[in-house]
Protein backbone atom coordinates (compact mmCIF):
# COMPACT_ATOMS: atom_id res chain seq x y z
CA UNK A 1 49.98 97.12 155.10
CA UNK A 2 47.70 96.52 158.11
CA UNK A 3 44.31 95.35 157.93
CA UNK A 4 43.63 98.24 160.22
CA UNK A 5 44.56 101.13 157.40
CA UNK A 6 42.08 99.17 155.08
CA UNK A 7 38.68 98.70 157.20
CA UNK A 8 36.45 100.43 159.45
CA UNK A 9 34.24 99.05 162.04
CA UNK A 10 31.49 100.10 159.46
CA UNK A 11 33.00 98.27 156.69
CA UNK A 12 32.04 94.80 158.74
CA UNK A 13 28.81 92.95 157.46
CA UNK A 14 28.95 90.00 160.05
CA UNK A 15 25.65 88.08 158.32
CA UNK A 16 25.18 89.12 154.55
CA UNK A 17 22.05 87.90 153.54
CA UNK A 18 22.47 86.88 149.50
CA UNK A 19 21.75 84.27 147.31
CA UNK A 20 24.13 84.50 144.27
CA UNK A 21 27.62 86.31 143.28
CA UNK A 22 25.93 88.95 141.89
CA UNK A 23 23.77 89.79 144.90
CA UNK A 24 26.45 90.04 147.37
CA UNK A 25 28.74 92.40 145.01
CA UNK A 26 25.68 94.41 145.08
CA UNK A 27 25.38 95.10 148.81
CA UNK A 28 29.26 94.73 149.18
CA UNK A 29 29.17 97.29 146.75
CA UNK A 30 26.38 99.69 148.63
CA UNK A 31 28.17 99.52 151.87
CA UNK A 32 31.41 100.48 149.93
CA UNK A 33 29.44 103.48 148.55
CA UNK A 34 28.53 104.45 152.09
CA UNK A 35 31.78 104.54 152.65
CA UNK A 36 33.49 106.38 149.88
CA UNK A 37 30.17 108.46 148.99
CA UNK A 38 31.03 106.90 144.93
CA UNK A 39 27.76 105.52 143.55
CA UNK A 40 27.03 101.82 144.46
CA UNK A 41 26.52 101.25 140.85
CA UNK A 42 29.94 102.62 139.59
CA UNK A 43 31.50 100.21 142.30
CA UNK A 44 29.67 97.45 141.25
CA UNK A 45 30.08 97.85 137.92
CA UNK A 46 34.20 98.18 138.22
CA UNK A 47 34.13 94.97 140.41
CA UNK A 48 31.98 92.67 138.01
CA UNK A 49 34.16 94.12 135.08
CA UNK A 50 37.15 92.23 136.72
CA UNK A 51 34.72 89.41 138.16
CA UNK A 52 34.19 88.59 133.78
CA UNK A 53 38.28 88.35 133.73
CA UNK A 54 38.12 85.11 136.29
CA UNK A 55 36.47 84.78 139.20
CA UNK A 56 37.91 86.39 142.47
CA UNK A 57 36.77 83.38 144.81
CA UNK A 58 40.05 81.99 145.86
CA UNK A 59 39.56 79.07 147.17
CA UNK A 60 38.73 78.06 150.91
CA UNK A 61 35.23 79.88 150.88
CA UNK A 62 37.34 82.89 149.84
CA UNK A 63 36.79 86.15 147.26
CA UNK A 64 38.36 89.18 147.55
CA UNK A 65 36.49 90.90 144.54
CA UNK A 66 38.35 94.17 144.01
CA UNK A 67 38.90 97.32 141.51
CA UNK A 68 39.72 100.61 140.95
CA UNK A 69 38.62 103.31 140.40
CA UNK A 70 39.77 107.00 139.55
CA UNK A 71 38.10 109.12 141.95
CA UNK A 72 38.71 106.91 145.32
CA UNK A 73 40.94 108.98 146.92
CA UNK A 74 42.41 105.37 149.44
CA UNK A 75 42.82 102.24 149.47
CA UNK A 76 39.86 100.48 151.28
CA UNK A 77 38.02 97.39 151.70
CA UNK A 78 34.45 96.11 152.92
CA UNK A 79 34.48 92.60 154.67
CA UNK A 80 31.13 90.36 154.83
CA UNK A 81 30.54 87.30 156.47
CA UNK A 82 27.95 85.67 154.33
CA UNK A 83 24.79 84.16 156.21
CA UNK A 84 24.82 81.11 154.14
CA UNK A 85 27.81 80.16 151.88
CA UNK A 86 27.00 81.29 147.78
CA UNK A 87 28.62 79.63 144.58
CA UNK A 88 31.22 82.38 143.31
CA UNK A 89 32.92 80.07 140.82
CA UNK A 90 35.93 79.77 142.82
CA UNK A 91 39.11 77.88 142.08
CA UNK A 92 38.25 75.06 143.98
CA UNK A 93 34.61 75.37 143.08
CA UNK A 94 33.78 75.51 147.04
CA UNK A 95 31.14 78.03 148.15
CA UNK A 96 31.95 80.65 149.74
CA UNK A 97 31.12 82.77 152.71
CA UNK A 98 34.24 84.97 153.18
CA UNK A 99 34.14 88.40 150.90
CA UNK A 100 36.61 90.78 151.51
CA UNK A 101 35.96 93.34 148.79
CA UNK A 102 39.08 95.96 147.79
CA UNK A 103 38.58 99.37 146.11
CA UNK A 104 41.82 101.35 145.15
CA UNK A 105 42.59 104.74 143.18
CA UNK A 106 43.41 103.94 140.09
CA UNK A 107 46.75 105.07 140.63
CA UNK A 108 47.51 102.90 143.34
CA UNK A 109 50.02 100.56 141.70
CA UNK A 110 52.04 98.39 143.90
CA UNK A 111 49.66 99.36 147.30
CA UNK A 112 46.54 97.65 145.74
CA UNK A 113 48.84 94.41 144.99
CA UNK A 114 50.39 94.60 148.99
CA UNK A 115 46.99 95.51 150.18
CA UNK A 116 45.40 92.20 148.26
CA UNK A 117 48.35 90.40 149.19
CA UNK A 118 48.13 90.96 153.16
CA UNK A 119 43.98 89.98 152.64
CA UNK A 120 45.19 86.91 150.85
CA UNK A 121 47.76 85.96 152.93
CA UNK A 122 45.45 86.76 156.46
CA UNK A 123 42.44 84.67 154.99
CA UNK A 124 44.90 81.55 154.23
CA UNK A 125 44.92 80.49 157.87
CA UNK A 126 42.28 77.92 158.71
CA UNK A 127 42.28 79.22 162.39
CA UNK A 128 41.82 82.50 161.68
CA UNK A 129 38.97 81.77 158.77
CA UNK A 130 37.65 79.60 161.61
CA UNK A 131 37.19 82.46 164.23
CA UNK A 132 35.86 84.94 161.33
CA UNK A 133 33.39 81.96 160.78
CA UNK A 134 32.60 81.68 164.16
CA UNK A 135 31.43 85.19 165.13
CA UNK A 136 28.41 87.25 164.16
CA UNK A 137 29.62 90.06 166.42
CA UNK A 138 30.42 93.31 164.04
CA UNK A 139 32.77 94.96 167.09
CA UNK A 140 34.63 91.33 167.30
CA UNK A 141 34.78 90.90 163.46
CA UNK A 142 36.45 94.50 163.13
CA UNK A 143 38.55 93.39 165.92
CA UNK A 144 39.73 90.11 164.58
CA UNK A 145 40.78 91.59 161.20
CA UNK A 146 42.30 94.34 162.18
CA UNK A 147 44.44 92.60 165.32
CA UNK A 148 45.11 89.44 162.71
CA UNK A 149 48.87 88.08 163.83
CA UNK A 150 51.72 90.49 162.72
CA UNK A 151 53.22 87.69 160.85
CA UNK A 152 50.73 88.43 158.14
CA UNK A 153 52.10 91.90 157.84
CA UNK A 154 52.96 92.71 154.46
């Protein structure tokens, strides 16, 4: 599963201004309601529900908070750069400044676990993270993402 069948250019935040975990799952969780036309709260709520069953920061300077949810109708995902890097009680207790946030129907099964799978496994590279780092360009973001190496291909 491609990168490309889970964002949209307007899914990009390249500088997300917020100050705690909490804040940023807030406007990860607006945009995603933008998006989806759900209610920011009912996406917020879903993701901090499986934020209280361990944290979602992976390690790196990377979460990929995710959910479901019954009436998405697809698999999609909202990624933020983060202005300045936020404690999210990762792994390796690093902050971080990656979010790639994944809502799924609840239905979805073995797509949401592929779909968090190819996010994991395209955020592992230290070049790539680099580059996503590097830019505060929406257009190059989207493009970096969704053009990531085909070796990451699920």
């Amino acid at each position: 599963m491609p990168l490309s069948d889970l964002i949209t250019p307007e899914a990009v935040i390249p500088t997300l201004r917020a100050s705690s975990k909490k804040q940023a799952l807030q406007e990860l969780a607006e945009r995603a309601s933008a998006i989806c036309g759900l209610p920011a709260r009912e996406i917020y709520d879903v993701v901090l529900q499986r934020e209280r069953l361990g944290s979602t920061g992976v390690g790196n300077g990377i979460a990929i908070p995710h959910g479901k949810i019954a009436r998405v109708k697809q698999i999609f995902g909202v990624f933020a750069r983060l202005e300045r890097p936020i404690d999210f009680e990762a792994q390796d207790s690093a902050p971080v400044d990656l979010i790639f946030l994944l809502i799924a129907p609840e239905s979805a099964g073995a797509d949401h676990l592929k779909a968090l799978s190819r996010i994991a496994r395209s955020l592992r590279d230290p070049a790539f993270t680099a580059r996503l780092r590097a830019s505060k360009d929406p257009s190059a973001l989207y493009l970096m993402l969704t053009q990531a190496p085909a070796s990451y291909a699920a």
